[in-house]
N, C-alpha and C. Protein backbone atom coordinates (compact mmCIF):
# COMPACT_ATOMS: atom_id res chain seq x y z
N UNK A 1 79.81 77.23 161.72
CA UNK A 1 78.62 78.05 161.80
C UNK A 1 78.94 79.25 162.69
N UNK A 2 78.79 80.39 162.07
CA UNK A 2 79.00 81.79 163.01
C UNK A 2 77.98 82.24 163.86
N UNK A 3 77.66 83.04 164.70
CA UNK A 3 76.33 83.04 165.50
C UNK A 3 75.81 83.92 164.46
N UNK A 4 76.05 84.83 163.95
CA UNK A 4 74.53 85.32 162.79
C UNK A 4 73.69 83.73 162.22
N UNK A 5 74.12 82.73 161.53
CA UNK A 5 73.66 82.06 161.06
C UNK A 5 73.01 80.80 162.23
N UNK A 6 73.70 80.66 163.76
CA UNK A 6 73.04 80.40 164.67
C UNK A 6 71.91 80.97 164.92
N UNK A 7 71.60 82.22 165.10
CA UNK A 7 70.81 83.53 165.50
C UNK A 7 69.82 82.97 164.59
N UNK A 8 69.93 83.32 163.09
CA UNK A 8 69.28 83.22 162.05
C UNK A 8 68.19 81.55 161.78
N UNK A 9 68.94 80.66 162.49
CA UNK A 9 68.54 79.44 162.57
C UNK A 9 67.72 79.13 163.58
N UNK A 10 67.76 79.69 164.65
CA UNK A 10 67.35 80.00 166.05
C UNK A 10 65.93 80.82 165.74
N UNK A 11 65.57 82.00 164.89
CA UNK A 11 64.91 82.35 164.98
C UNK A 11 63.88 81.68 163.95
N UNK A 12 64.24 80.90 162.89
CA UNK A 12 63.41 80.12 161.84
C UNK A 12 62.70 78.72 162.87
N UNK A 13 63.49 78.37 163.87
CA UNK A 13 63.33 77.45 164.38
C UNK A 13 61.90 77.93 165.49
N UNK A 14 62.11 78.70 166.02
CA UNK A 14 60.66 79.44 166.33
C UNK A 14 59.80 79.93 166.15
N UNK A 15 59.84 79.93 164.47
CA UNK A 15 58.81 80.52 163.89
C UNK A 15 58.01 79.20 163.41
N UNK A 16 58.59 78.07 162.94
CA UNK A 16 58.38 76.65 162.62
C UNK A 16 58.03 76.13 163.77
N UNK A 17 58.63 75.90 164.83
CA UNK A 17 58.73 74.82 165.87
C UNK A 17 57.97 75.16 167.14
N UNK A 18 58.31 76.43 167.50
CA UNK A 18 57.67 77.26 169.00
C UNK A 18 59.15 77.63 169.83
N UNK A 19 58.67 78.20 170.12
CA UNK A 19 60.43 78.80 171.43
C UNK A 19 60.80 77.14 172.16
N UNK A 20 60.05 76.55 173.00
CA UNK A 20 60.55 75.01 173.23
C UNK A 20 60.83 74.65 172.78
N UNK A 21 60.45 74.63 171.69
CA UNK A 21 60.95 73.31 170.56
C UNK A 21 62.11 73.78 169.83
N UNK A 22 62.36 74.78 169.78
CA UNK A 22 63.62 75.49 169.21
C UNK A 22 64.58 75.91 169.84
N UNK A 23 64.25 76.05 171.35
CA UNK A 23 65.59 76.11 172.35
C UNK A 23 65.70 74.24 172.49
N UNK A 24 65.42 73.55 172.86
CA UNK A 24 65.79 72.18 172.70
C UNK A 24 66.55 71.90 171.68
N UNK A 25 66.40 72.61 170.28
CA UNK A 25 67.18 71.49 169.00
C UNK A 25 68.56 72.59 169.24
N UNK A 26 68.36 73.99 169.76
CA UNK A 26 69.55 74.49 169.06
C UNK A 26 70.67 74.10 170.63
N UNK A 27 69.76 73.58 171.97
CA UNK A 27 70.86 73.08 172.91
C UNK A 27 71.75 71.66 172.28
N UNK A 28 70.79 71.29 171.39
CA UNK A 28 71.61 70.18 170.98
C UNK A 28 72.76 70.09 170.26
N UNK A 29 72.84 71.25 169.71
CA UNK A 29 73.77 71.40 168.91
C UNK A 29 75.26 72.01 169.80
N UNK A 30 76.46 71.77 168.62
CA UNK A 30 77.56 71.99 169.79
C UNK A 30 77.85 73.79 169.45
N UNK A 31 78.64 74.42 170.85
CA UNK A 31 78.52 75.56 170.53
C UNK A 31 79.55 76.28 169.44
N UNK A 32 80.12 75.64 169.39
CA UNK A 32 81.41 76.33 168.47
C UNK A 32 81.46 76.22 166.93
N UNK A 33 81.26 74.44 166.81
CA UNK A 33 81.01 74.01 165.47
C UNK A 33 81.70 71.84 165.63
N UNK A 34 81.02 71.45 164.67
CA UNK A 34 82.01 69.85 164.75
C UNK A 34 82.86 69.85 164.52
N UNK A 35 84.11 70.83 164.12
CA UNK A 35 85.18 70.51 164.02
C UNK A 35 86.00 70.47 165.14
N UNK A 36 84.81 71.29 166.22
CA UNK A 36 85.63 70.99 167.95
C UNK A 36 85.26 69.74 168.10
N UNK A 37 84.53 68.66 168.24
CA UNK A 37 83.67 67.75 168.54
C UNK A 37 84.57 66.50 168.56
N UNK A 38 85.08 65.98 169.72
CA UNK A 38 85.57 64.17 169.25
C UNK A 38 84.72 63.28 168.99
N UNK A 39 85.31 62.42 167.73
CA UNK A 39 84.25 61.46 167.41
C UNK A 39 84.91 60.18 168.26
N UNK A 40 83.91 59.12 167.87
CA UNK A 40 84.53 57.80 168.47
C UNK A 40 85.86 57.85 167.41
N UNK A 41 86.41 57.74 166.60
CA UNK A 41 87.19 57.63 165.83
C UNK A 41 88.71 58.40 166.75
N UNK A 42 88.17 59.40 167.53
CA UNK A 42 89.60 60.04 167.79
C UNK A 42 89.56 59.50 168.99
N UNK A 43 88.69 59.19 169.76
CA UNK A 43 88.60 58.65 170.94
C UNK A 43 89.66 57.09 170.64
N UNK A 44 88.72 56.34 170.13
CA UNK A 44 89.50 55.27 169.53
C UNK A 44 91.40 55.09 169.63
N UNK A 45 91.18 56.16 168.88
CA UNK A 45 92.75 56.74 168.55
C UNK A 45 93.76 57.23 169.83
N UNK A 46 93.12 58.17 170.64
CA UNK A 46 93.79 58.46 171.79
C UNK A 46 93.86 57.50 172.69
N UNK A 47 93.16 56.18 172.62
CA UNK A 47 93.27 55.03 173.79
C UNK A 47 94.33 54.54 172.95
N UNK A 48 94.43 54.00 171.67
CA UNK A 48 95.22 53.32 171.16
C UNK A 48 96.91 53.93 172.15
N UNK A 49 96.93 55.52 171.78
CA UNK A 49 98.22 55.92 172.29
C UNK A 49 98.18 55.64 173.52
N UNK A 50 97.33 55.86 174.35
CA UNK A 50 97.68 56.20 175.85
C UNK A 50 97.80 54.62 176.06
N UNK A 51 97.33 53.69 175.63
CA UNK A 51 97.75 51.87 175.94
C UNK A 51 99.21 51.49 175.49
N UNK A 52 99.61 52.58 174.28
CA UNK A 52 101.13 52.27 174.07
C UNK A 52 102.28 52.55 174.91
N UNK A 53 101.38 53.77 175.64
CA UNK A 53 102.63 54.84 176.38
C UNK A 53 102.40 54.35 177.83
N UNK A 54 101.54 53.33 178.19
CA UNK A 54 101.23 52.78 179.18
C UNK A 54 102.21 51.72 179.05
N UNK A 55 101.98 50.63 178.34
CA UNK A 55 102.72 49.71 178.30
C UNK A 55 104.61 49.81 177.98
N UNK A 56 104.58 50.74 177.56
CA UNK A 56 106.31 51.26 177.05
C UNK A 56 106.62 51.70 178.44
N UNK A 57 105.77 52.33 179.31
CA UNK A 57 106.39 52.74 180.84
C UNK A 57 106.21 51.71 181.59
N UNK A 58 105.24 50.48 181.24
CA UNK A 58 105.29 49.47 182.25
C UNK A 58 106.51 48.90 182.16
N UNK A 59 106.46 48.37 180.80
CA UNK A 59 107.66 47.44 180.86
C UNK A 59 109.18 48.40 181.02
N UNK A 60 109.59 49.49 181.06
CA UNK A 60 110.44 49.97 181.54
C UNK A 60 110.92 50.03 182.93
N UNK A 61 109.47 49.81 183.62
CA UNK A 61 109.34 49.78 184.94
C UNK A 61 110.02 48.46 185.19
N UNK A 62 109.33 48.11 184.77
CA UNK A 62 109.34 45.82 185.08
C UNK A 62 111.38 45.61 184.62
N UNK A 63 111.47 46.19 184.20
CA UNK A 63 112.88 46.04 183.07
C UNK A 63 113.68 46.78 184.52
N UNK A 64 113.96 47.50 184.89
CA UNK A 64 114.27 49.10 185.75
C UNK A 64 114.39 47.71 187.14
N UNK A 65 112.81 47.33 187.58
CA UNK A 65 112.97 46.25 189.08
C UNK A 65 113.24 45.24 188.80
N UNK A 66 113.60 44.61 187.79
CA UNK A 66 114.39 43.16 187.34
C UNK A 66 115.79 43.57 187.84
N UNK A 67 116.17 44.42 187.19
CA UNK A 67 118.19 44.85 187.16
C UNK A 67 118.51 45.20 188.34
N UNK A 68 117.48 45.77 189.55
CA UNK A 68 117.15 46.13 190.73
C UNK A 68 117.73 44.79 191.74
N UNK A 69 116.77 44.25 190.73
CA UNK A 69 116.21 42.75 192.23
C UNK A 69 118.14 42.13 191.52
N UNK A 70 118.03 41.95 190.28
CA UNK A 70 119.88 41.10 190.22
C UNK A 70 120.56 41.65 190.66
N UNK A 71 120.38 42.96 190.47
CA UNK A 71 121.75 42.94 191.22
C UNK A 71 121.72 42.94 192.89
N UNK A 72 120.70 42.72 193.74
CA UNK A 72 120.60 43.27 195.10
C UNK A 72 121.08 41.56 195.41
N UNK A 73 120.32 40.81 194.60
CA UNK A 73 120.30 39.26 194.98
C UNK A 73 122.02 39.00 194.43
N UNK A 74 122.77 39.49 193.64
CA UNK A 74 124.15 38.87 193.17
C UNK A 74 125.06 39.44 194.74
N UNK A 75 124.61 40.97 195.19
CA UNK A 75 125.54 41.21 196.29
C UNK A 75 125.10 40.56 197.73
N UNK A 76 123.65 39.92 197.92
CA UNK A 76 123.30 39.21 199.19
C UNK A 76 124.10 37.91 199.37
N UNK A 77 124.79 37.46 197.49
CA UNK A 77 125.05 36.23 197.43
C UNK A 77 126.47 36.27 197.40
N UNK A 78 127.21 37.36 197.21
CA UNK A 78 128.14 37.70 197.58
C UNK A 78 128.46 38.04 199.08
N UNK A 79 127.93 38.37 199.58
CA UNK A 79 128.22 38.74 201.30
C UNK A 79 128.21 37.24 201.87
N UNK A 80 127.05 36.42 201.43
CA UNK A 80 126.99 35.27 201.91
C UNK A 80 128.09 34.40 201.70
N UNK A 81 128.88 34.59 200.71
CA UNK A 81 129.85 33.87 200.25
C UNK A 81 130.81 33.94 201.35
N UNK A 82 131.10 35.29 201.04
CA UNK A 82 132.37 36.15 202.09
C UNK A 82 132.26 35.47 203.52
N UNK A 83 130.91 35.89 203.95
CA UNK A 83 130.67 35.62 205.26
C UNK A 83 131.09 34.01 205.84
N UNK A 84 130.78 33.05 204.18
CA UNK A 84 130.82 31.22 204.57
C UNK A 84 132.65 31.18 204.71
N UNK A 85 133.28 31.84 204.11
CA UNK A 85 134.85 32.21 203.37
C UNK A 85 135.46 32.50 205.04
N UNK A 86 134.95 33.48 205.67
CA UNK A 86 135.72 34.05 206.94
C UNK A 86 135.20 32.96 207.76
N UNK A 87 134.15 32.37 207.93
CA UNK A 87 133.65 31.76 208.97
C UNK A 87 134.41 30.13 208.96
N UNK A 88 134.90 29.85 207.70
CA UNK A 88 135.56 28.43 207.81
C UNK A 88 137.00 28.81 207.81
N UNK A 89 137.54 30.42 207.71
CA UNK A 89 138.82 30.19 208.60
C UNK A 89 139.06 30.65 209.35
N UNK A 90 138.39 31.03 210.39
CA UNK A 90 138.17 31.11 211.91
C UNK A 90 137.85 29.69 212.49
N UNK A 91 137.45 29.05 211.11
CA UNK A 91 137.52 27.54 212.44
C UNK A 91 138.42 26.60 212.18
């Protein structure tokens, strides 16, 4: 809808309705047109992605502090080794 045909609608609407009643229906309306407008449908749609791209970075995360924690725990268990290794031949 272009604003002549806003304008044009706007002014039928006050000739029918009264200036209140015709600034109320035409605030209701959106200003540009519905093809700017999200429906539930795209809404819908953009959670769907943002729960995928959530979960693909979680578990990258979770994946990322797993390989973190093995390997920190394989070299604590290594030092410990070393450390049991020197300490029984010093005695």
């Amino acid at each position: 809808m272009d604003e002549r045909t806003r304008h044009e609608l706007h002014q039928r609407f006050d000739e029918l309705l009264g200036v209140d009643l015709a600034v109320a229906l035409m605030s209701s309306l959106p200003p540009t047109g519905w093809g700017d407008v999200a429906t539930k449908r795209d809404l819908d749609e953009l959670e769907q992605r943002l729960d995928l791209r959530f979960a693909a970075r979680l578990e990258r995360g979770l994946r990322e502090q797993t390989r973190t924690m093995v390997f920190a725990m394989l070299g604590a268990n290594a030092t410990f080794v070393a450390l049991a290794f020197a300490a029984a031949k010093l005695a």
